[in-house]
Protein backbone atom coordinates (compact mmCIF):
# COMPACT_ATOMS: atom_id res chain seq x y z
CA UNK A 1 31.56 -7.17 8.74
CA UNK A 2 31.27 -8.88 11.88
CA UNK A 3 29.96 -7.27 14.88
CA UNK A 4 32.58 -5.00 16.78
CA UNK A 5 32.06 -3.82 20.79
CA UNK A 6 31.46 0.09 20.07
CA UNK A 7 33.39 2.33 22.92
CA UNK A 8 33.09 6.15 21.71
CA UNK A 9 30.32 6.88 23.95
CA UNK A 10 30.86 10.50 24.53
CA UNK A 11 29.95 11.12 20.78
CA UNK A 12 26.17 11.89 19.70
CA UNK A 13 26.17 9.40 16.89
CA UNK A 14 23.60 8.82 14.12
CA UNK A 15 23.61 5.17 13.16
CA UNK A 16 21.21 3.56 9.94
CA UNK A 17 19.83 -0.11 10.05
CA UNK A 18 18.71 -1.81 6.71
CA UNK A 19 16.39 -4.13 7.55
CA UNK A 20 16.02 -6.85 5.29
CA UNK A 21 13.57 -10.33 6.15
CA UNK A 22 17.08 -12.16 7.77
CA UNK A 23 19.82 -9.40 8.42
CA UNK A 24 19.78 -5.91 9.86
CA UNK A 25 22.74 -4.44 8.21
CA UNK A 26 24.16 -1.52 10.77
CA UNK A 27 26.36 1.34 10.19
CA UNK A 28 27.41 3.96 12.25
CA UNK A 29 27.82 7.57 10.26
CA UNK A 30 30.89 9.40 12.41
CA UNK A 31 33.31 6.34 12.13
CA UNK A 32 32.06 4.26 9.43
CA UNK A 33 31.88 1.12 11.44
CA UNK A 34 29.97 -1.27 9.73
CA UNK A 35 28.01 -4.97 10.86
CA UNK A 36 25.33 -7.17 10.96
CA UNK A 37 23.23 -9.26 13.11
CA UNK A 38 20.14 -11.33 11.79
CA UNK A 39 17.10 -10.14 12.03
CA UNK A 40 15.10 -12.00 14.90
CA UNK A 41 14.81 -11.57 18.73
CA UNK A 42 18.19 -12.67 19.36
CA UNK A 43 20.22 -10.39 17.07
CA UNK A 44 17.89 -7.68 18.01
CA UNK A 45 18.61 -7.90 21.07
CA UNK A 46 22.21 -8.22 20.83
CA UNK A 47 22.24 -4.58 18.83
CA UNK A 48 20.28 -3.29 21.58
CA UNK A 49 22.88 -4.35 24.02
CA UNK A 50 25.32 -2.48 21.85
CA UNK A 51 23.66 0.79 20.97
CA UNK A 52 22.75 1.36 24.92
CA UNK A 53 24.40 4.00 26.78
CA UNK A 54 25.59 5.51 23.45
CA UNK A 55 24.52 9.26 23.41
CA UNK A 56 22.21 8.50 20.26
CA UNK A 57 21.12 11.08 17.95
CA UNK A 58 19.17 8.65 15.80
CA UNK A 59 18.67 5.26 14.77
CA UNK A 60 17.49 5.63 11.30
CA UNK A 61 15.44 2.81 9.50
CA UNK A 62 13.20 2.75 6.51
CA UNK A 63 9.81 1.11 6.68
CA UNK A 64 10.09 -1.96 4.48
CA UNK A 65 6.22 -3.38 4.70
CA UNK A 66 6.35 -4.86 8.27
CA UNK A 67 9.86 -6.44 8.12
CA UNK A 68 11.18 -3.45 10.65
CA UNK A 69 8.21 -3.70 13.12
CA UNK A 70 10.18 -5.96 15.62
CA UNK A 71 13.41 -3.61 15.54
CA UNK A 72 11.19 -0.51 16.43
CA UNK A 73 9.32 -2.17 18.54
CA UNK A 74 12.94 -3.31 20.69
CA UNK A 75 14.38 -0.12 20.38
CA UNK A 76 10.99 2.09 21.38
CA UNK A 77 11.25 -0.12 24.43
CA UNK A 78 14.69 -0.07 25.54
CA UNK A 79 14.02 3.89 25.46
CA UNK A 80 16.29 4.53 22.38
CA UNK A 81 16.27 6.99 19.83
CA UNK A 82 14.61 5.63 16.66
CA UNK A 83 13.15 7.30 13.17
CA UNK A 84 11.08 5.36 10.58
CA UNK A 85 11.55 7.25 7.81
CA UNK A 86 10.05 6.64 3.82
CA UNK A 87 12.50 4.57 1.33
CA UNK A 88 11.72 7.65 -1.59
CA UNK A 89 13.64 10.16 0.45
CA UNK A 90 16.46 8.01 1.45
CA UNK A 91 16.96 7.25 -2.15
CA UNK A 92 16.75 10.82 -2.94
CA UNK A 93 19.29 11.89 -0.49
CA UNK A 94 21.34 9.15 -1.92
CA UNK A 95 21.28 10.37 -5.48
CA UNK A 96 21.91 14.16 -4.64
CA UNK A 97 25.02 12.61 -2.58
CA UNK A 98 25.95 10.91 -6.08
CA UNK A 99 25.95 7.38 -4.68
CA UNK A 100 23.83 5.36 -7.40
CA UNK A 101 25.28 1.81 -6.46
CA UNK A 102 22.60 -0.31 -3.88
CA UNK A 103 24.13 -2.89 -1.70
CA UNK A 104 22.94 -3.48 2.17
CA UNK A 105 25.91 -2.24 3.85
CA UNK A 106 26.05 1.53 1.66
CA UNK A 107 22.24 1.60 2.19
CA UNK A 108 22.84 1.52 5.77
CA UNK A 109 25.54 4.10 5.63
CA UNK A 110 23.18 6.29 3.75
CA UNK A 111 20.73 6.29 6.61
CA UNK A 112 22.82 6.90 9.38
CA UNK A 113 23.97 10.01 6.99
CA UNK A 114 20.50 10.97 6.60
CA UNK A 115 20.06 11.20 9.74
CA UNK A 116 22.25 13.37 10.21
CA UNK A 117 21.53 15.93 8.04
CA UNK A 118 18.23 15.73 7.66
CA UNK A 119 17.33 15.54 11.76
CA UNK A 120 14.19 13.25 11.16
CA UNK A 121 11.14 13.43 13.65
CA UNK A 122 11.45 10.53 16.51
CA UNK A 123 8.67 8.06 15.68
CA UNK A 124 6.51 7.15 18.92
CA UNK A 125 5.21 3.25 18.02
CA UNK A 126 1.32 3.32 18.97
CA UNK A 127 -0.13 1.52 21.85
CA UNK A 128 -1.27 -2.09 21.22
CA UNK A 129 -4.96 -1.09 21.02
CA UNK A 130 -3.83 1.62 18.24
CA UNK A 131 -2.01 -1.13 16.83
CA UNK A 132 -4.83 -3.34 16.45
CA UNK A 133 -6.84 -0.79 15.28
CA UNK A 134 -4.17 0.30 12.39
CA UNK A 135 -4.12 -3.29 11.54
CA UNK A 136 -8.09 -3.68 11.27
CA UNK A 137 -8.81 -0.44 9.43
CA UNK A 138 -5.53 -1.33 6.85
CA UNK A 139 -7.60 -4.93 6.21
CA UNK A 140 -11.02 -3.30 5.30
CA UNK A 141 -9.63 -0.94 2.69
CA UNK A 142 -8.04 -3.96 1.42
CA UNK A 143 -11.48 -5.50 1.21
CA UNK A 144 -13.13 -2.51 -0.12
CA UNK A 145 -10.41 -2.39 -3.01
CA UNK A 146 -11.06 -6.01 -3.90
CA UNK A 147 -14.88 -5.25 -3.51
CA UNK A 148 -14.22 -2.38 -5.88
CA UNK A 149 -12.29 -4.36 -8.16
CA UNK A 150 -14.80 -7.49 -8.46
CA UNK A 151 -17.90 -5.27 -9.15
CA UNK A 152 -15.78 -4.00 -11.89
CA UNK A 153 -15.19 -7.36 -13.15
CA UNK A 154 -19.15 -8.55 -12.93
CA UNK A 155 -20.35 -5.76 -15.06
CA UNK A 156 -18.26 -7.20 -18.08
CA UNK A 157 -18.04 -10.72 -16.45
CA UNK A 158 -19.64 -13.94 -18.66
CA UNK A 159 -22.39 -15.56 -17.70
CA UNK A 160 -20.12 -18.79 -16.92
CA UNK A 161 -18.41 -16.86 -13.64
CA UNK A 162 -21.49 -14.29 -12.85
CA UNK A 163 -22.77 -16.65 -10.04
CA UNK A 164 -19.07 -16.78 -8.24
CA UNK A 165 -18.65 -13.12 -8.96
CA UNK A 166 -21.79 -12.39 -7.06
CA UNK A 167 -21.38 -14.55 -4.40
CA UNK A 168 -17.88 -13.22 -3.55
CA UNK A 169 -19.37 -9.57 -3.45
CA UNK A 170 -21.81 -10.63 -1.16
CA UNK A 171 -18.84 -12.04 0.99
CA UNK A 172 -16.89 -8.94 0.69
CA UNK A 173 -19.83 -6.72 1.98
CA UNK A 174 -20.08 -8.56 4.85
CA UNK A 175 -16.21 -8.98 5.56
CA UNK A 176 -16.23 -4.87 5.04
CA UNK A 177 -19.48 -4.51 7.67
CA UNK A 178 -18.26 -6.88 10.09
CA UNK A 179 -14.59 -5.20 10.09
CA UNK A 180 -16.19 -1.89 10.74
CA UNK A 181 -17.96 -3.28 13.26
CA UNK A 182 -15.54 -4.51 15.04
CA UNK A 183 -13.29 -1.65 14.80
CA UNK A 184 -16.06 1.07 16.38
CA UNK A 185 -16.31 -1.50 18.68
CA UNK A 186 -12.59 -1.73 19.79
CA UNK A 187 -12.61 2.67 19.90
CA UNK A 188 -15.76 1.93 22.26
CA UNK A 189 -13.43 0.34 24.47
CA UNK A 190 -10.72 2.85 24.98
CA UNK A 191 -11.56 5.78 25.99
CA UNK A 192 -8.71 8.19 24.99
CA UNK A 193 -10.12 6.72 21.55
CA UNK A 194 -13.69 7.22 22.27
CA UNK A 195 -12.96 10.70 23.64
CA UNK A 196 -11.74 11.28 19.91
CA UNK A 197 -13.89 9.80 17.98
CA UNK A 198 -16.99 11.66 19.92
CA UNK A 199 -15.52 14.96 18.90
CA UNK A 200 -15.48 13.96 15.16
CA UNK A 201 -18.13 12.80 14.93
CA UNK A 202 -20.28 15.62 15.52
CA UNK A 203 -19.07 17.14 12.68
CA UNK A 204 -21.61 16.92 10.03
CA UNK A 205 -19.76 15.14 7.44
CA UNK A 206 -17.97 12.79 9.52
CA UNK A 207 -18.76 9.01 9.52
CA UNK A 208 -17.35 6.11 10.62
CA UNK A 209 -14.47 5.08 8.55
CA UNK A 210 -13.20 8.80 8.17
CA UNK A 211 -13.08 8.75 11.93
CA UNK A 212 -11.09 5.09 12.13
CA UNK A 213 -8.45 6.27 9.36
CA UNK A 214 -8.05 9.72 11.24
CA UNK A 215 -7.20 8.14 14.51
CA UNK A 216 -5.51 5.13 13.20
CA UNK A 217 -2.91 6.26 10.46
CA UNK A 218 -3.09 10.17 11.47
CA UNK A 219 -2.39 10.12 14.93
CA UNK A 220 -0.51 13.54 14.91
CA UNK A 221 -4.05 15.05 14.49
CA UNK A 222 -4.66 18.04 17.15
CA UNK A 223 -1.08 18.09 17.87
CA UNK A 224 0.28 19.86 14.78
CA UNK A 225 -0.70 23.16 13.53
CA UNK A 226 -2.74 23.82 10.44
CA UNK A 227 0.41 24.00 8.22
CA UNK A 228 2.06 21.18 9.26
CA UNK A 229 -1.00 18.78 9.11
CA UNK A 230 -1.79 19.66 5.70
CA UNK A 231 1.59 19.07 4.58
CA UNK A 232 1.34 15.52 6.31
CA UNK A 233 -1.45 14.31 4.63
CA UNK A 234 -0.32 15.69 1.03
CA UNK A 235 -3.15 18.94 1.06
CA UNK A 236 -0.21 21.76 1.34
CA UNK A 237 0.15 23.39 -1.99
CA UNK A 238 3.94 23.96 -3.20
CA UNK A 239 5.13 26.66 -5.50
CA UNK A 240 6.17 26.31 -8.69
CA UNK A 241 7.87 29.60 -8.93
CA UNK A 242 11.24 30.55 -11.28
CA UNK A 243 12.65 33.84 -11.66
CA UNK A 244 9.89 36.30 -13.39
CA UNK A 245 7.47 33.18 -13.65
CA UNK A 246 4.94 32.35 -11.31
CA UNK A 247 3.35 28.73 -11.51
CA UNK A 248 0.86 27.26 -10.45
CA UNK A 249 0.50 25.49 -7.31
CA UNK A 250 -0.06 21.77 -6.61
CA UNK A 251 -0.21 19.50 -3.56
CA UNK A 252 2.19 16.44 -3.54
CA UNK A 253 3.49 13.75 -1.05
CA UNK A 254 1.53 12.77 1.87
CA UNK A 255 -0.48 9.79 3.17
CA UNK A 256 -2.89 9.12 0.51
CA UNK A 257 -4.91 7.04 2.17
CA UNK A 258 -6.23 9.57 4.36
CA UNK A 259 -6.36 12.11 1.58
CA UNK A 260 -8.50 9.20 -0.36
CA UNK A 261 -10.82 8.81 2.82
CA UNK A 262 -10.83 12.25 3.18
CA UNK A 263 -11.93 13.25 -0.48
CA UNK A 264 -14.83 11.12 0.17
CA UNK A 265 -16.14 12.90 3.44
CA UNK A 266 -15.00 16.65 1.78
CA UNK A 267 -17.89 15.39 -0.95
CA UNK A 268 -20.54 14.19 1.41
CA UNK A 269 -19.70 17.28 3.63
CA UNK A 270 -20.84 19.61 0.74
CA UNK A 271 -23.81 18.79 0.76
CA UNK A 272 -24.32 18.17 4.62
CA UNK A 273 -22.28 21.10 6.18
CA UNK A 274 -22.59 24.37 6.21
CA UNK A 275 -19.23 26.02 6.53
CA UNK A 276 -17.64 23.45 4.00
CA UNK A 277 -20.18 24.45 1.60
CA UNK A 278 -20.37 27.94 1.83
CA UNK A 279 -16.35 27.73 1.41
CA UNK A 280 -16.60 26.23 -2.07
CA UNK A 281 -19.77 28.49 -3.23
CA UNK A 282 -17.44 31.34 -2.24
CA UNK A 283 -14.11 29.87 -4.13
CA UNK A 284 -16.19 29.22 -7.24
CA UNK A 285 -17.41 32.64 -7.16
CA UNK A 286 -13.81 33.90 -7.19
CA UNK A 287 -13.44 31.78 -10.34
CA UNK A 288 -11.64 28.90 -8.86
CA UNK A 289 -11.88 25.81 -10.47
CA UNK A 290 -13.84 23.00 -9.08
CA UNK A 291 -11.15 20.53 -8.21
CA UNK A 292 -9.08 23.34 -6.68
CA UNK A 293 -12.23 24.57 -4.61
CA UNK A 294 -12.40 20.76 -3.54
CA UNK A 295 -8.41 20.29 -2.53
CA UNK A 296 -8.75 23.21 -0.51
CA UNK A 297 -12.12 22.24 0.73
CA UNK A 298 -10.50 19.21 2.05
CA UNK A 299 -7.73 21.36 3.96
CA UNK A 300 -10.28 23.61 5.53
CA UNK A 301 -12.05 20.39 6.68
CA UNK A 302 -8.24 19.26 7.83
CA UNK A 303 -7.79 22.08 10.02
CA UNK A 304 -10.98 22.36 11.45
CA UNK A 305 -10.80 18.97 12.67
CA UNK A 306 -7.16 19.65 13.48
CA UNK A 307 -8.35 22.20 15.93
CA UNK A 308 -10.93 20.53 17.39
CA UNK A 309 -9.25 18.07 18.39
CA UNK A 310 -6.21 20.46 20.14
CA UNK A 311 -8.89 22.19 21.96
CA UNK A 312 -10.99 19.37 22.70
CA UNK A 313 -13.99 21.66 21.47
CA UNK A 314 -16.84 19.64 19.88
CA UNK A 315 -18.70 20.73 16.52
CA UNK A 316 -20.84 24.07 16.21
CA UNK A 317 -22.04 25.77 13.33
CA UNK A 318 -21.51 29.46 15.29
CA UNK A 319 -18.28 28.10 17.12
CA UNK A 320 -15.75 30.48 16.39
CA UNK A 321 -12.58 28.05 16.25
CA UNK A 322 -9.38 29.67 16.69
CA UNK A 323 -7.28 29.76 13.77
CA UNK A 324 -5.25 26.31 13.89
């Protein structure tokens, strides 16, 4: 449908945008009003123009790989209302709603109705120097995967591609170094950054790229309490619970790359600090199984960092931290 001048202004309105590489497919959820504008500075813009002065709710868009970053970024500036919310429970909503058919238009009609009843959190886009930093720590686990992935191949590799195999490892390893590098290097420069980074990394436990994932792709760390940042990064256990039977509990959802990085530190931590160690001797000797002493391992670590960071406290083996 082709773009209409919107005049209910006195409504709070909740209003989804598909975003796909050309077209931003808009629809508003109250009235059903439905159009599109393409997907580049100038149609941007022109929605802007539209959607300002409107007593917003919500503009409601699903993060599509990059494709949306422009949108955001237009709407965080011209101080409107905006939620990037994940595709999975869009298309969840959709299904308990009973609409199974996909087109551009209905998908943006499904957001704007998400919105609505699900109240989403407002996303805050990161400054440009967290931006840079998101983007830098994203390209050196994508080196360390390929790294992973080619030593896997030169163990089995012929002896006809053994000499490339190697060679690209060493290239990798260097790519991964200099990256890190560069990225403690860019936290060096801004201090609200720095200020961070000095307070994890006192904790034994701590290195460098745990510290560059926390700040980059868990920003909401110190500002949350302990429940709610467990449940962010995918460490809260649910209940399985029906009637008479209780089951048993698992974690689910989150950001896994953090709760990767974060596996990785919970290990080295047990062996390098005290309080995380002494919390898994005393789960196993309740009879908890390893991988469950580790999990919650991992959230204890969560909150104490959590907390830290809230009450700008740095590490101390007899610091009593208040409960997060």
């Amino acid at each position: 449908m082709t773009s209409e001048v919107l005049t209910n202004a006195e409504m709070v309105e909740y209003v989804g945008v598909d975003v796909s590489k050309k077209r931003l497919d808009v629809a508003v959820e109250s009235t059903g009003q439905t159009w599109a504008v393409d997907n580049d500075a100038v149609g941007i813009g022109r929605l802007v123009e539209q959607l300002t002065g409107w007593r917003l709710g919500c503009i409601v868009v699903e993060a599509t790989g990059g494709q949306e970053r422009l949108l955001l970024a237009e709407l965080w500036a011209a101080g409107l209302p905006v939620a990037l919310v994940n595709p999975r429970w869009v298309r969840a909503f959709a299904r308990a709603m009973r609409l199974l058919a996909k087109t551009d238009t209905l998908d943006a009609r499904i957001l704007a109705a998400f919105g609505r009843a699900t109240q989403p959190l407002l996303t805050q886009l990161p400054s440009e120097e967290e931006a840079t930093l998101e983007a830098l720590v994203t390209r050196r686990r994508q080196i360390s995967d390929m790294l992973t992935g080619e030593k896997n191949r030169l163990a089995t590799a012929p002896p006809a591609t053994r000499q490339r195999l190697a060679e690209h490892i060493g290239w990798l390893e260097r790519e991964a170094a200099d990256l890190l590098a560069e990225i403690e290097a860019l936290i060096g420069r801004v201090p609200a950054l720095e200020d961070k980074s000095h307070l994890l990394r006192s904790v034994p436990g701590v290195g460098p790229v745990l510290t560059a994932t926390l700040l980059s792709e868990l920003p909401e760390l110190g500002r949350l309490n302990r429940r709610q940042i467990a449940a962010l990064v995918g460490l809260a256990p649910f209940n399985r619970d029906s009637g008479l039977r209780r089951g048993q509990r698992h974690i689910a959802g989150g950001r896994a790359e953090v709760r990767s990085v974060l596996y990785m530190a919970t290990i080295s931590a047990l062996k390098c600090n005290p309080v995380i160690r002494a919390f898994k001797q005393q789960l196993c000797a309740q009879g908890k199984p390893t991988k469950v002493a580790i999990v919650a391992c991992m959230r204890k670590f969560l909150t104490i960092l959590n907390a830290m960071l809230r009450d700008q406290r740095p590490w101390s083996t007899d610091l009593a931290l208040p409960r997060p």
